[in-house]
C-alpha atoms as a PDB file:
ATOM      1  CA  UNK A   1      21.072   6.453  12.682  1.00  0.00           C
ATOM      2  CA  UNK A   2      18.428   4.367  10.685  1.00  0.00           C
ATOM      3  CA  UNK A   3      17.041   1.618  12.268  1.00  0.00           C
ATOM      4  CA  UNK A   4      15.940  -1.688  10.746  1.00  0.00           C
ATOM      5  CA  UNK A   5      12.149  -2.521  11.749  1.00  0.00           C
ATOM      6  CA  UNK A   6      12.028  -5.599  10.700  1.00  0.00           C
ATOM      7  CA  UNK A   7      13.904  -9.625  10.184  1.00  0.00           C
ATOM      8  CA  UNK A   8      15.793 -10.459   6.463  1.00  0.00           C
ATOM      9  CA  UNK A   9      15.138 -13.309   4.761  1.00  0.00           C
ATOM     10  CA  UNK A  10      15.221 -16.624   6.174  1.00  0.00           C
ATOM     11  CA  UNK A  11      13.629 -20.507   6.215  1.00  0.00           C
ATOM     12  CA  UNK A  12      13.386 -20.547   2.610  1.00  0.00           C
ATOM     13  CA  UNK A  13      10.521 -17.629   2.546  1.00  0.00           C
ATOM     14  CA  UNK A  14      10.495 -13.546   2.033  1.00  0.00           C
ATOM     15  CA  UNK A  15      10.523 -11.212   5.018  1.00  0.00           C
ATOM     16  CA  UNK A  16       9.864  -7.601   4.135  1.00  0.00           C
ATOM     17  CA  UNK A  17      12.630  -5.346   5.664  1.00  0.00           C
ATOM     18  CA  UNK A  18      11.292  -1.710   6.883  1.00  0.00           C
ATOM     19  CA  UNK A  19      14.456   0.745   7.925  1.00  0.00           C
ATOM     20  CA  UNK A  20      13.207   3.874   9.947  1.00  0.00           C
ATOM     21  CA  UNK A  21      14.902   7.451   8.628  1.00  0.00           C
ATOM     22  CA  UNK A  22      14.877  10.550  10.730  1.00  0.00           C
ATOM     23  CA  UNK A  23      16.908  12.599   9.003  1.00  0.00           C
ATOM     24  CA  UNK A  24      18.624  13.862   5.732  1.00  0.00           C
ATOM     25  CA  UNK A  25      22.116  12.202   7.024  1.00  0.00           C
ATOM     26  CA  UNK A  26      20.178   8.732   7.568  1.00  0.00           C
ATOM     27  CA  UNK A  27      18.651   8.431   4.422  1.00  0.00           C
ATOM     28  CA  UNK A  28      21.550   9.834   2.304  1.00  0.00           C
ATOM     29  CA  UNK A  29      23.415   7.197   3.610  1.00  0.00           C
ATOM     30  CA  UNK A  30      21.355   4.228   2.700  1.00  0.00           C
ATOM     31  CA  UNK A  31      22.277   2.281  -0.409  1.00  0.00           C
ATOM     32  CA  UNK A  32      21.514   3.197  -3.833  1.00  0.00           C
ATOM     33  CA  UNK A  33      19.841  -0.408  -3.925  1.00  0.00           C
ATOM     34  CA  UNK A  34      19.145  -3.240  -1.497  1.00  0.00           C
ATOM     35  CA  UNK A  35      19.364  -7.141  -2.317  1.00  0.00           C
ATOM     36  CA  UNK A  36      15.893  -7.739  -0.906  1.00  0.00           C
ATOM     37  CA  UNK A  37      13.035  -5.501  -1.083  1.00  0.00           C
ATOM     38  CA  UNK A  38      13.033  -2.754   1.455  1.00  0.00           C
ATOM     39  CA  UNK A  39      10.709  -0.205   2.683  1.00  0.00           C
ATOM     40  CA  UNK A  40      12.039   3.037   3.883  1.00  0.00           C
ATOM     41  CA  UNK A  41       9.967   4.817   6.273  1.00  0.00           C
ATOM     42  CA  UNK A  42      10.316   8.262   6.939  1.00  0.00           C
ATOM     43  CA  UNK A  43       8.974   9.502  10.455  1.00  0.00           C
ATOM     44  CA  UNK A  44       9.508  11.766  13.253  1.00  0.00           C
ATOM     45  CA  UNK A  45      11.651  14.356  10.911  1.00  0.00           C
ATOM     46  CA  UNK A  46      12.678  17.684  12.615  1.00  0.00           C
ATOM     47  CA  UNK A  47      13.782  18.969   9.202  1.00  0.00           C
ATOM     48  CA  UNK A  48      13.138  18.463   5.870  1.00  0.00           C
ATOM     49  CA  UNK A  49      14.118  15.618   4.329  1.00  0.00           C
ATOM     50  CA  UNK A  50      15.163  15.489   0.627  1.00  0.00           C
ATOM     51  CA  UNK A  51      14.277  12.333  -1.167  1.00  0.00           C
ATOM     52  CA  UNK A  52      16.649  12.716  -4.353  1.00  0.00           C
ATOM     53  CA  UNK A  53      17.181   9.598  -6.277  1.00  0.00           C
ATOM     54  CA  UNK A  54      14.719   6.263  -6.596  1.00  0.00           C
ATOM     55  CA  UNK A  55      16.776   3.591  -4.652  1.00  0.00           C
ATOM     56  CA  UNK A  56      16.858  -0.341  -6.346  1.00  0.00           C
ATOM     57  CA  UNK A  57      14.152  -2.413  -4.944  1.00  0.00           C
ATOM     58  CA  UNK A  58      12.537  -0.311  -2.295  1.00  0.00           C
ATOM     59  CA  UNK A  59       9.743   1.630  -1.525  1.00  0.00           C
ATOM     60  CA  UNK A  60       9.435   5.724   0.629  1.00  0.00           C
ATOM     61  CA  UNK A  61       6.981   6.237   2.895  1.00  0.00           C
ATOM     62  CA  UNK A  62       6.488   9.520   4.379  1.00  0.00           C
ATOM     63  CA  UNK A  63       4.571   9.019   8.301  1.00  0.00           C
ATOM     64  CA  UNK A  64       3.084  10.959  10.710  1.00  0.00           C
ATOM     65  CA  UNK A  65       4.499  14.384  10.852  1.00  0.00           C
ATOM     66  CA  UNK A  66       7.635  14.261   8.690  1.00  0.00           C
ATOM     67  CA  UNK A  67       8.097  16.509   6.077  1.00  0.00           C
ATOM     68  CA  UNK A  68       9.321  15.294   2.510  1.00  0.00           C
ATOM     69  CA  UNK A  69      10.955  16.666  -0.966  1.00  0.00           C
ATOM     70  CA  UNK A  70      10.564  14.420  -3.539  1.00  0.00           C
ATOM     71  CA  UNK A  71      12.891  15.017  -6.727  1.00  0.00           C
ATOM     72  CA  UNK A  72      14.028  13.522  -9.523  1.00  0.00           C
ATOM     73  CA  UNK A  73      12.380  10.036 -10.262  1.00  0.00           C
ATOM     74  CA  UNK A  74      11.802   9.485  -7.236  1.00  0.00           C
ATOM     75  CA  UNK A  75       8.367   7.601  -5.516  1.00  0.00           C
ATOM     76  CA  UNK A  76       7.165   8.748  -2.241  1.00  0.00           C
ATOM     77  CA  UNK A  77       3.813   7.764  -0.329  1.00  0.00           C
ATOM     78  CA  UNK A  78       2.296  10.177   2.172  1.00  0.00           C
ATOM     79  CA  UNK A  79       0.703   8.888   4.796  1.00  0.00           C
ATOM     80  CA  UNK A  80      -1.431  10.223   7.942  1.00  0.00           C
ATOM     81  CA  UNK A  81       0.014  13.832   8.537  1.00  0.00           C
ATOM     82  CA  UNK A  82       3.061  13.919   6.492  1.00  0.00           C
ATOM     83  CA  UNK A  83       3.632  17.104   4.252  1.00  0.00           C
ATOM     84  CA  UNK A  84       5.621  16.158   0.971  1.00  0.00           C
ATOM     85  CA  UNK A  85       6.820  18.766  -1.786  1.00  0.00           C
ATOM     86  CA  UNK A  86       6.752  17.149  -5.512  1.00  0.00           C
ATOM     87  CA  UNK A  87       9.567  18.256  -8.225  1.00  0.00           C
ATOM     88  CA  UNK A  88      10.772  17.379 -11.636  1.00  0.00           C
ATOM     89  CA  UNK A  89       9.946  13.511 -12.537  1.00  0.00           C
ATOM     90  CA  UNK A  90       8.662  12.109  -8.886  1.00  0.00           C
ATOM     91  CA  UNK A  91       5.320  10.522  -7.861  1.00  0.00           C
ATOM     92  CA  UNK A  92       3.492  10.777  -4.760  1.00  0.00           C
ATOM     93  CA  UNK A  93       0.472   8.772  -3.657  1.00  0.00           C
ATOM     94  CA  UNK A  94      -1.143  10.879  -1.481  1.00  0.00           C
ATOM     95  CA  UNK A  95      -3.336   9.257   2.044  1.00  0.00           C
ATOM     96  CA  UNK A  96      -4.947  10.504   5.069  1.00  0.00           C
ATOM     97  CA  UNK A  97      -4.566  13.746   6.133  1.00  0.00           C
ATOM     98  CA  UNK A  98      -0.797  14.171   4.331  1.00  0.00           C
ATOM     99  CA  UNK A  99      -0.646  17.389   2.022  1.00  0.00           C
ATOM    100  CA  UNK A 100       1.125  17.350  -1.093  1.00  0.00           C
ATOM    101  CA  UNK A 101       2.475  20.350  -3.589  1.00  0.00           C
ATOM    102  CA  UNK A 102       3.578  19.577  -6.947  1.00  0.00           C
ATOM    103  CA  UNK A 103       6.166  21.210  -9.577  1.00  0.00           C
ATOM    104  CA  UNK A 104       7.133  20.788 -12.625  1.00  0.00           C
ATOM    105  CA  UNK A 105       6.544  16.963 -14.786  1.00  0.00           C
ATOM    106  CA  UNK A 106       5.497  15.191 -11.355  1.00  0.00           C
ATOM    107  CA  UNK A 107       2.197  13.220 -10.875  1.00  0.00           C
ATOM    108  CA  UNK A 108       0.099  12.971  -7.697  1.00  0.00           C
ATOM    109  CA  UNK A 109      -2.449   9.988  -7.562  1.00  0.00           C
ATOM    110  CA  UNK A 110      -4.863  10.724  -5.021  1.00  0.00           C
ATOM    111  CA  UNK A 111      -7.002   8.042  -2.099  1.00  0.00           C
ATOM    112  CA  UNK A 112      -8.371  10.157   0.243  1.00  0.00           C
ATOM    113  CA  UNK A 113     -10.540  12.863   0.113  1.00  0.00           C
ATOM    114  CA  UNK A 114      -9.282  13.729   3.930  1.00  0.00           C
ATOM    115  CA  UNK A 115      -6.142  15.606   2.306  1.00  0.00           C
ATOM    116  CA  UNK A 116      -5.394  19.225   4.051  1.00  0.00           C
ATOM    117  CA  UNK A 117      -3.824  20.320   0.533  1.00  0.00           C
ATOM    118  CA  UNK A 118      -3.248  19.757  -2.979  1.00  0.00           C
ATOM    119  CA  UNK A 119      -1.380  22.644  -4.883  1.00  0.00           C
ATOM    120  CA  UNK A 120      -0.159  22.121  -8.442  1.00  0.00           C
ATOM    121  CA  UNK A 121       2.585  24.477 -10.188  1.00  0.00           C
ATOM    122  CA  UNK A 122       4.062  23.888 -13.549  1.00  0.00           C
ATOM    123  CA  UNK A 123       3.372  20.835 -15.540  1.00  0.00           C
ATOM    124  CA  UNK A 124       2.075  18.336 -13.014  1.00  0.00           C
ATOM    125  CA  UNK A 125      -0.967  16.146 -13.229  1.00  0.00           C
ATOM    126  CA  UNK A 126      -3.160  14.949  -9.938  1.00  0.00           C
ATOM    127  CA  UNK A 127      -5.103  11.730 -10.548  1.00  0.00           C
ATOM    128  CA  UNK A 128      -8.137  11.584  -8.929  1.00  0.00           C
ATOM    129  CA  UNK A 129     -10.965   8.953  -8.645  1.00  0.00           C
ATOM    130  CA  UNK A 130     -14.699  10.933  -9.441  1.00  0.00           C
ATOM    131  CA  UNK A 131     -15.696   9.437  -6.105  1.00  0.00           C
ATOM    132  CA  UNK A 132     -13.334  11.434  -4.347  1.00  0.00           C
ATOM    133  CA  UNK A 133     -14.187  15.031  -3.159  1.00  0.00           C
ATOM    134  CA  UNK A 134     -10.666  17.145  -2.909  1.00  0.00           C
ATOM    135  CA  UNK A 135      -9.816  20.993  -3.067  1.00  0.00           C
ATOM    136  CA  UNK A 136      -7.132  21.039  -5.588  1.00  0.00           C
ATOM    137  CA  UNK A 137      -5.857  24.369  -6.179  1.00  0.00           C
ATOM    138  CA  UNK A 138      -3.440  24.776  -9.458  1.00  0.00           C
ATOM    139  CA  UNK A 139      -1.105  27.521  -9.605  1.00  0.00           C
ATOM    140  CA  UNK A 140      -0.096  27.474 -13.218  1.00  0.00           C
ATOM    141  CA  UNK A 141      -2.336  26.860 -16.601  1.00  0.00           C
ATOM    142  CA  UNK A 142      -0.938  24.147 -17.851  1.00  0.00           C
ATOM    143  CA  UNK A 143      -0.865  21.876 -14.598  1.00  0.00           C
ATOM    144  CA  UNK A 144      -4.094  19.429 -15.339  1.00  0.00           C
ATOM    145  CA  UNK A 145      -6.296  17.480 -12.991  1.00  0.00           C
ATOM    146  CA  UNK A 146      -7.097  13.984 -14.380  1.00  0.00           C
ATOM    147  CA  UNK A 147     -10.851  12.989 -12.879  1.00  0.00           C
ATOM    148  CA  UNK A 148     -10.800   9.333 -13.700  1.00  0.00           C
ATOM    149  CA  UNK A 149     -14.577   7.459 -13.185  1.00  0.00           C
ATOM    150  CA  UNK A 150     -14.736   4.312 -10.842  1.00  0.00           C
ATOM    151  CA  UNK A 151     -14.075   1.172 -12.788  1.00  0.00           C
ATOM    152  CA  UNK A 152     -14.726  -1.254 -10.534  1.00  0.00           C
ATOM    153  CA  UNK A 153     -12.385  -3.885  -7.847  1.00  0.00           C
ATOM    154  CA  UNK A 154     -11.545  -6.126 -10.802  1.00  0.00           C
ATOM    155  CA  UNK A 155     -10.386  -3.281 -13.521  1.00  0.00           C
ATOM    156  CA  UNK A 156      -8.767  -1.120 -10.929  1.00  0.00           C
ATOM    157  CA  UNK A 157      -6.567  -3.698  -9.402  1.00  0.00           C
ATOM    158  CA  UNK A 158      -5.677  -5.697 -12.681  1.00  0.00           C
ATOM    159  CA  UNK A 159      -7.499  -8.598 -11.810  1.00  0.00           C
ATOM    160  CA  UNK A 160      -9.149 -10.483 -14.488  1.00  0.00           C
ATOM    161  CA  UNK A 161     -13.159 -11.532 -13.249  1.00  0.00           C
ATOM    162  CA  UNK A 162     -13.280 -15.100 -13.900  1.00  0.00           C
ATOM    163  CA  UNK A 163     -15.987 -17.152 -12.057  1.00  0.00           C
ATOM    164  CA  UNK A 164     -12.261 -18.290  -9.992  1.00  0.00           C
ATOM    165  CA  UNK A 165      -9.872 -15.701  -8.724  1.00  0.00           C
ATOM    166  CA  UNK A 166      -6.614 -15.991  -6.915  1.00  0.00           C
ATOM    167  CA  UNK A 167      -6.045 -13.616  -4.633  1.00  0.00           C
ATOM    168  CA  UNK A 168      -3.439 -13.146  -1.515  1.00  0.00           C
ATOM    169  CA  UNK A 169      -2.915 -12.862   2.186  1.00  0.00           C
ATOM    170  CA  UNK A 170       0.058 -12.079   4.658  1.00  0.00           C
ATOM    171  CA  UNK A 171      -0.473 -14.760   8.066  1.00  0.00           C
ATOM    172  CA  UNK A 172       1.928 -15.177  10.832  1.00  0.00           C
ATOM    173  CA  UNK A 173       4.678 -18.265  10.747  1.00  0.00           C
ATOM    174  CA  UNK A 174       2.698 -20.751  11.216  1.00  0.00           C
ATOM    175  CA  UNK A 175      -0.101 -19.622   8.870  1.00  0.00           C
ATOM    176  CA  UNK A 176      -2.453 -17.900  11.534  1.00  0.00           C
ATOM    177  CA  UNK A 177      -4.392 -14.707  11.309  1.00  0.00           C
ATOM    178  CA  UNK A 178      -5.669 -12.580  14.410  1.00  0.00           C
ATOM    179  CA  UNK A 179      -3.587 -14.699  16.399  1.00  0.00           C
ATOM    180  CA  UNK A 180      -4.513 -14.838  20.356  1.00  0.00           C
ATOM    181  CA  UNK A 181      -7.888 -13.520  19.737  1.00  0.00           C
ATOM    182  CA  UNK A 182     -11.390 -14.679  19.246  1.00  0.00           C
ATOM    183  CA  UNK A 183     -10.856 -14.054  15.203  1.00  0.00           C
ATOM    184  CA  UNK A 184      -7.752 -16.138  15.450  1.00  0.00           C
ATOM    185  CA  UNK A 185      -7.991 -18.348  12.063  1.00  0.00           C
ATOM    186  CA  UNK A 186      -5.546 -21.022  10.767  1.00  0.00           C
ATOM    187  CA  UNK A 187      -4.698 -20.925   7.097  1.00  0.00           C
ATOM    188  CA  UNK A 188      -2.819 -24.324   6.197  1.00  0.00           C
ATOM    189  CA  UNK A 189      -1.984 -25.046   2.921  1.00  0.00           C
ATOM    190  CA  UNK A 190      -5.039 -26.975   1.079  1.00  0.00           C
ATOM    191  CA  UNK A 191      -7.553 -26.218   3.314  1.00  0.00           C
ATOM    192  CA  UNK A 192     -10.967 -24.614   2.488  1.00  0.00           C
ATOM    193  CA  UNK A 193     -12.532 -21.840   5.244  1.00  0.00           C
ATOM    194  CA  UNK A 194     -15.819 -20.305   5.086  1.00  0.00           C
ATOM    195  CA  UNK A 195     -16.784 -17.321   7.317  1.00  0.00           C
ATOM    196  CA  UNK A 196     -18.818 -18.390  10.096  1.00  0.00           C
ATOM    197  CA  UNK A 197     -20.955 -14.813  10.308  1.00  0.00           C
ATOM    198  CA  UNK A 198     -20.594 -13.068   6.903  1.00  0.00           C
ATOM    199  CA  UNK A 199     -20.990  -9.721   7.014  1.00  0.00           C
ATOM    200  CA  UNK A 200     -19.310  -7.561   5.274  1.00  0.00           C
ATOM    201  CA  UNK A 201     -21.675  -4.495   4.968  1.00  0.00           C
ATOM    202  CA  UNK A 202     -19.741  -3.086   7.759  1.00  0.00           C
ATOM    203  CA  UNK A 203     -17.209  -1.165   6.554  1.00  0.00           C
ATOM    204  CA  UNK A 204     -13.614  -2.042   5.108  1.00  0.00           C
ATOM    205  CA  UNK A 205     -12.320  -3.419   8.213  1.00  0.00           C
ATOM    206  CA  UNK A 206     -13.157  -5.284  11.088  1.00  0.00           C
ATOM    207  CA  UNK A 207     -15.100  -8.532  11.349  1.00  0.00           C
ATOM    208  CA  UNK A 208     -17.927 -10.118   9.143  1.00  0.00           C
ATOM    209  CA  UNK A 209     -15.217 -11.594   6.555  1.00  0.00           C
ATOM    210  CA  UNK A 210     -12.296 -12.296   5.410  1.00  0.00           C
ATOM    211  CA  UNK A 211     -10.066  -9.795   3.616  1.00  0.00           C
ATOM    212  CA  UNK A 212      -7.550 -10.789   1.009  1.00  0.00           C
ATOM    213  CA  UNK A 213      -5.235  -8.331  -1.566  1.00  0.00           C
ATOM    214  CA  UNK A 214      -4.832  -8.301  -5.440  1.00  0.00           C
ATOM    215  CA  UNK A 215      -0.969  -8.910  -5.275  1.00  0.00           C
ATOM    216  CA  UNK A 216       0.584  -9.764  -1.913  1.00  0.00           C
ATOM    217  CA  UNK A 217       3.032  -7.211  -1.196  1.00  0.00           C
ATOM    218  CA  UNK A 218      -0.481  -4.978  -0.586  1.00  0.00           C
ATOM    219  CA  UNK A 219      -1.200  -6.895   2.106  1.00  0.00           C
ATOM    220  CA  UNK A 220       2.163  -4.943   3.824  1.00  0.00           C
ATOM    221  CA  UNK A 221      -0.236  -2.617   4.780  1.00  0.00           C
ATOM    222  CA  UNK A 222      -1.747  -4.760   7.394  1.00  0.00           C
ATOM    223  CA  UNK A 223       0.873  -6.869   8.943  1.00  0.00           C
ATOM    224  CA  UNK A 224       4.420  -7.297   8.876  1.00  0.00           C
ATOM    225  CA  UNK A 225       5.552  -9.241  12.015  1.00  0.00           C
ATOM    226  CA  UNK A 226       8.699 -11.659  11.681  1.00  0.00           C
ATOM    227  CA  UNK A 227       8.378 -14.809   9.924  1.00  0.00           C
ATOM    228  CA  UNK A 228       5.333 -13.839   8.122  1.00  0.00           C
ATOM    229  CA  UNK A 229       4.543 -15.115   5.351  1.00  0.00           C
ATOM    230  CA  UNK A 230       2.011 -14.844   1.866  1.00  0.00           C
ATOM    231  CA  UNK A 231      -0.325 -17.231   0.569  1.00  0.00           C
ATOM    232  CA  UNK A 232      -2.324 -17.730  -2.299  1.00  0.00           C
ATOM    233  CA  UNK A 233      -6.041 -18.037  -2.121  1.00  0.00           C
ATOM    234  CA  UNK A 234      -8.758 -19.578  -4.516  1.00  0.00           C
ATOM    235  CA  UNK A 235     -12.081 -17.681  -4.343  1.00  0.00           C
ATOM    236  CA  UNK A 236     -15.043 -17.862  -5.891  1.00  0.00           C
ATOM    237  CA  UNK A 237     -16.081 -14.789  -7.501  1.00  0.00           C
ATOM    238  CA  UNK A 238     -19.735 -14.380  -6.100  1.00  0.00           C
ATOM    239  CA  UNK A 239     -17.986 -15.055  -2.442  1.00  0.00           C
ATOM    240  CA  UNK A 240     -16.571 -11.959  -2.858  1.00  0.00           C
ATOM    241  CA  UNK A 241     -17.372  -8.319  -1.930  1.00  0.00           C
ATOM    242  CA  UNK A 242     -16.267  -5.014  -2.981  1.00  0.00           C
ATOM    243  CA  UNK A 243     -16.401  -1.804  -1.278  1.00  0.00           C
ATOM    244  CA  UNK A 244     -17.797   1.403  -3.368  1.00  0.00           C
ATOM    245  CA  UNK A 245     -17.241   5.010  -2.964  1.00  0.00           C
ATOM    246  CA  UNK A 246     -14.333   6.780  -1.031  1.00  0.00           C
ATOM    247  CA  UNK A 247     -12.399   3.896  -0.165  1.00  0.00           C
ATOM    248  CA  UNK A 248      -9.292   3.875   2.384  1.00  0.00           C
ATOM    249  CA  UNK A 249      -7.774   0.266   0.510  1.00  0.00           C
ATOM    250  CA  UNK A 250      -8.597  -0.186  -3.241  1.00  0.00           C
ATOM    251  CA  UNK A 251      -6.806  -3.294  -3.521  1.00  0.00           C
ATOM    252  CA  UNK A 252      -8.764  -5.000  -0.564  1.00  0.00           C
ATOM    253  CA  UNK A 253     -11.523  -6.910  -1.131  1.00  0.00           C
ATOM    254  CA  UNK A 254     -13.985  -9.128   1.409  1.00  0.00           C
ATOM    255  CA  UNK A 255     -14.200 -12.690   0.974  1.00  0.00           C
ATOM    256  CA  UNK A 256     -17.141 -15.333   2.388  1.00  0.00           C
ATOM    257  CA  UNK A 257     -14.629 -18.847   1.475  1.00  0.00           C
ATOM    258  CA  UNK A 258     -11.709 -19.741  -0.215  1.00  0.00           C
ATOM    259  CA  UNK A 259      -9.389 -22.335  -0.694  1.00  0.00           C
ATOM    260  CA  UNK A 260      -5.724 -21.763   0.601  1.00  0.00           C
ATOM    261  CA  UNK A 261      -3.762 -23.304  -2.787  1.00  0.00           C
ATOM    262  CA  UNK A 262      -0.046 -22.410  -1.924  1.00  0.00           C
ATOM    263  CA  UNK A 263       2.259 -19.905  -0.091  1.00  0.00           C
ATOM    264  CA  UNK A 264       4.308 -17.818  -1.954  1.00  0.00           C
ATOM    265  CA  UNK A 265       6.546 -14.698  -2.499  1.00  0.00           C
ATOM    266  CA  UNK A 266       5.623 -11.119  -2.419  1.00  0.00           C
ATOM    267  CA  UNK A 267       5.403 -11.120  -6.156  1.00  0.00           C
ATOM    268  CA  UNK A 268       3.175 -13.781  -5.721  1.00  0.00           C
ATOM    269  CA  UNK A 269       5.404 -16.784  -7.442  1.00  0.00           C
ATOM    270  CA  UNK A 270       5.018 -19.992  -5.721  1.00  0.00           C
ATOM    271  CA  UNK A 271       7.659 -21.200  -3.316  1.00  0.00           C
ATOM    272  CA  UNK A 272       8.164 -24.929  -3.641  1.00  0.00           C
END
């Protein structure tokens, strides 16, 4: 039976909903599209589970040890040490130690260079950054590895590199981050916060800054508690800093001070 993770929407702001799939029976029998935007997560499988259709206004992610086929148009993510097969139109975003094989017209974008395997057959395309070191094996002549060079934060993610940038966090209810620890930060509406120790030379996470996302729904990644909610932030481009190299969160960037202007939806459109 699939569970549901986490709260709908309520209070006049956006809750992400995760539902939790074990098996082929669970998943076939969610709807072919959901009202409000859902993330499927696939985990603990003890078979394989067929991913055959893209469902309306949803997301797959494949976690931990399950094991995935993705056909048709369908979009999976692996994640961590989840195995996913690749056929006919899908795409797969491949992370951590997951292991991917493609067939046929499919494409496999590539963030880790911790992957156990990449095998392509047929006509499919991986999409790897030059910074990235992966053994990709291809199986057929006319499957194609596309190295792409680094572009930069700004050009990767979309974002235009103005001297101001808006950019986006998830906080909890009542517009706190780290909550109950000695990182615990308040984020009201209109309020300007500088980081009392900058540092952010070590390493994408933990302390030394503050971390925001180029569109909120990426900050999903790193919270998703009930009630929480998404602001937008004002930041000054030289208060920011981006990590180089062979990076675990392309869309997260470090940030010395910024002014909290609004909150708003996962889409980033102000709520009034």
């Amino acid at each position: 039976m699939a569970t549901v993770a986490s709260s709908q929407e309520s209070l006049g702001y956006i809750l992400m909903k995760e539902i939790i799939v074990s098996s082929q029976v669970d998943f076939d029998a969610l709807p072919n599209s959901f009202d409000e935007y859902t993330r499927i997560l696939i985990k603990n499988t003890t078979s394989k589970l067929v991913v055959k259709i893209s469902r309306g206004n949803s997301s797959v992610v494949a976690w931990e040890n399950s094991s995935v086929v993705a056909r048709g148009n369908s979009s999976v993510v692996a994640r961590e040490n989840s195995s996913v097969v690749a056929r006919e139109n899908s795409s797969v975003e491949a992370w951590g130690n997951s292991s991917v094989v493609a067939w046929e017209n499919c494409v496999v974008r590539i963030f880790s260079d911790y992957l156990k395997k990449i095998v392509l057959y047929g006509f499919a395309v991986a999409i790897v950054s030059s910074t990235i070191t992966v053994n990709i094996e291809k199986k057929s002549e006319y499957c194609h590895v596309q190295i792409i060079k680094s572009l930069g934060w700004f050009e990767n993610n979309g974002v235009e590199k103005t001297p101001t940038v808006t950019l986006y966090k998830k906080v909890s209810k009542d517009f706190k981050t780290q909550e109950n620890t000695k990182n615990e930060t308040l984020w009201i509406i209109g309020s300007t916060l500088e980081h009392p120790a900058w540092n952010p030379n070590n390493g994408e996470c933990g302390e030394g800054k503050f971390h925001a996302c180029s569109r909120p729904y990426f900050c999903d990644e790193f919270r998703n508690n009930k009630g929480d909610r998404y602001i937008a932030i004002s930041i000054n481009s030289e208060d920011l800093h981006e990590w180089t190299g062979n990076v675990s969160y392309p869309y997260k960037i470090a940030f010395r001070k910024g002014t909290v202007l609004y909150e708003c939806d996962r889409f980033g459109k102000e709520l009034k």
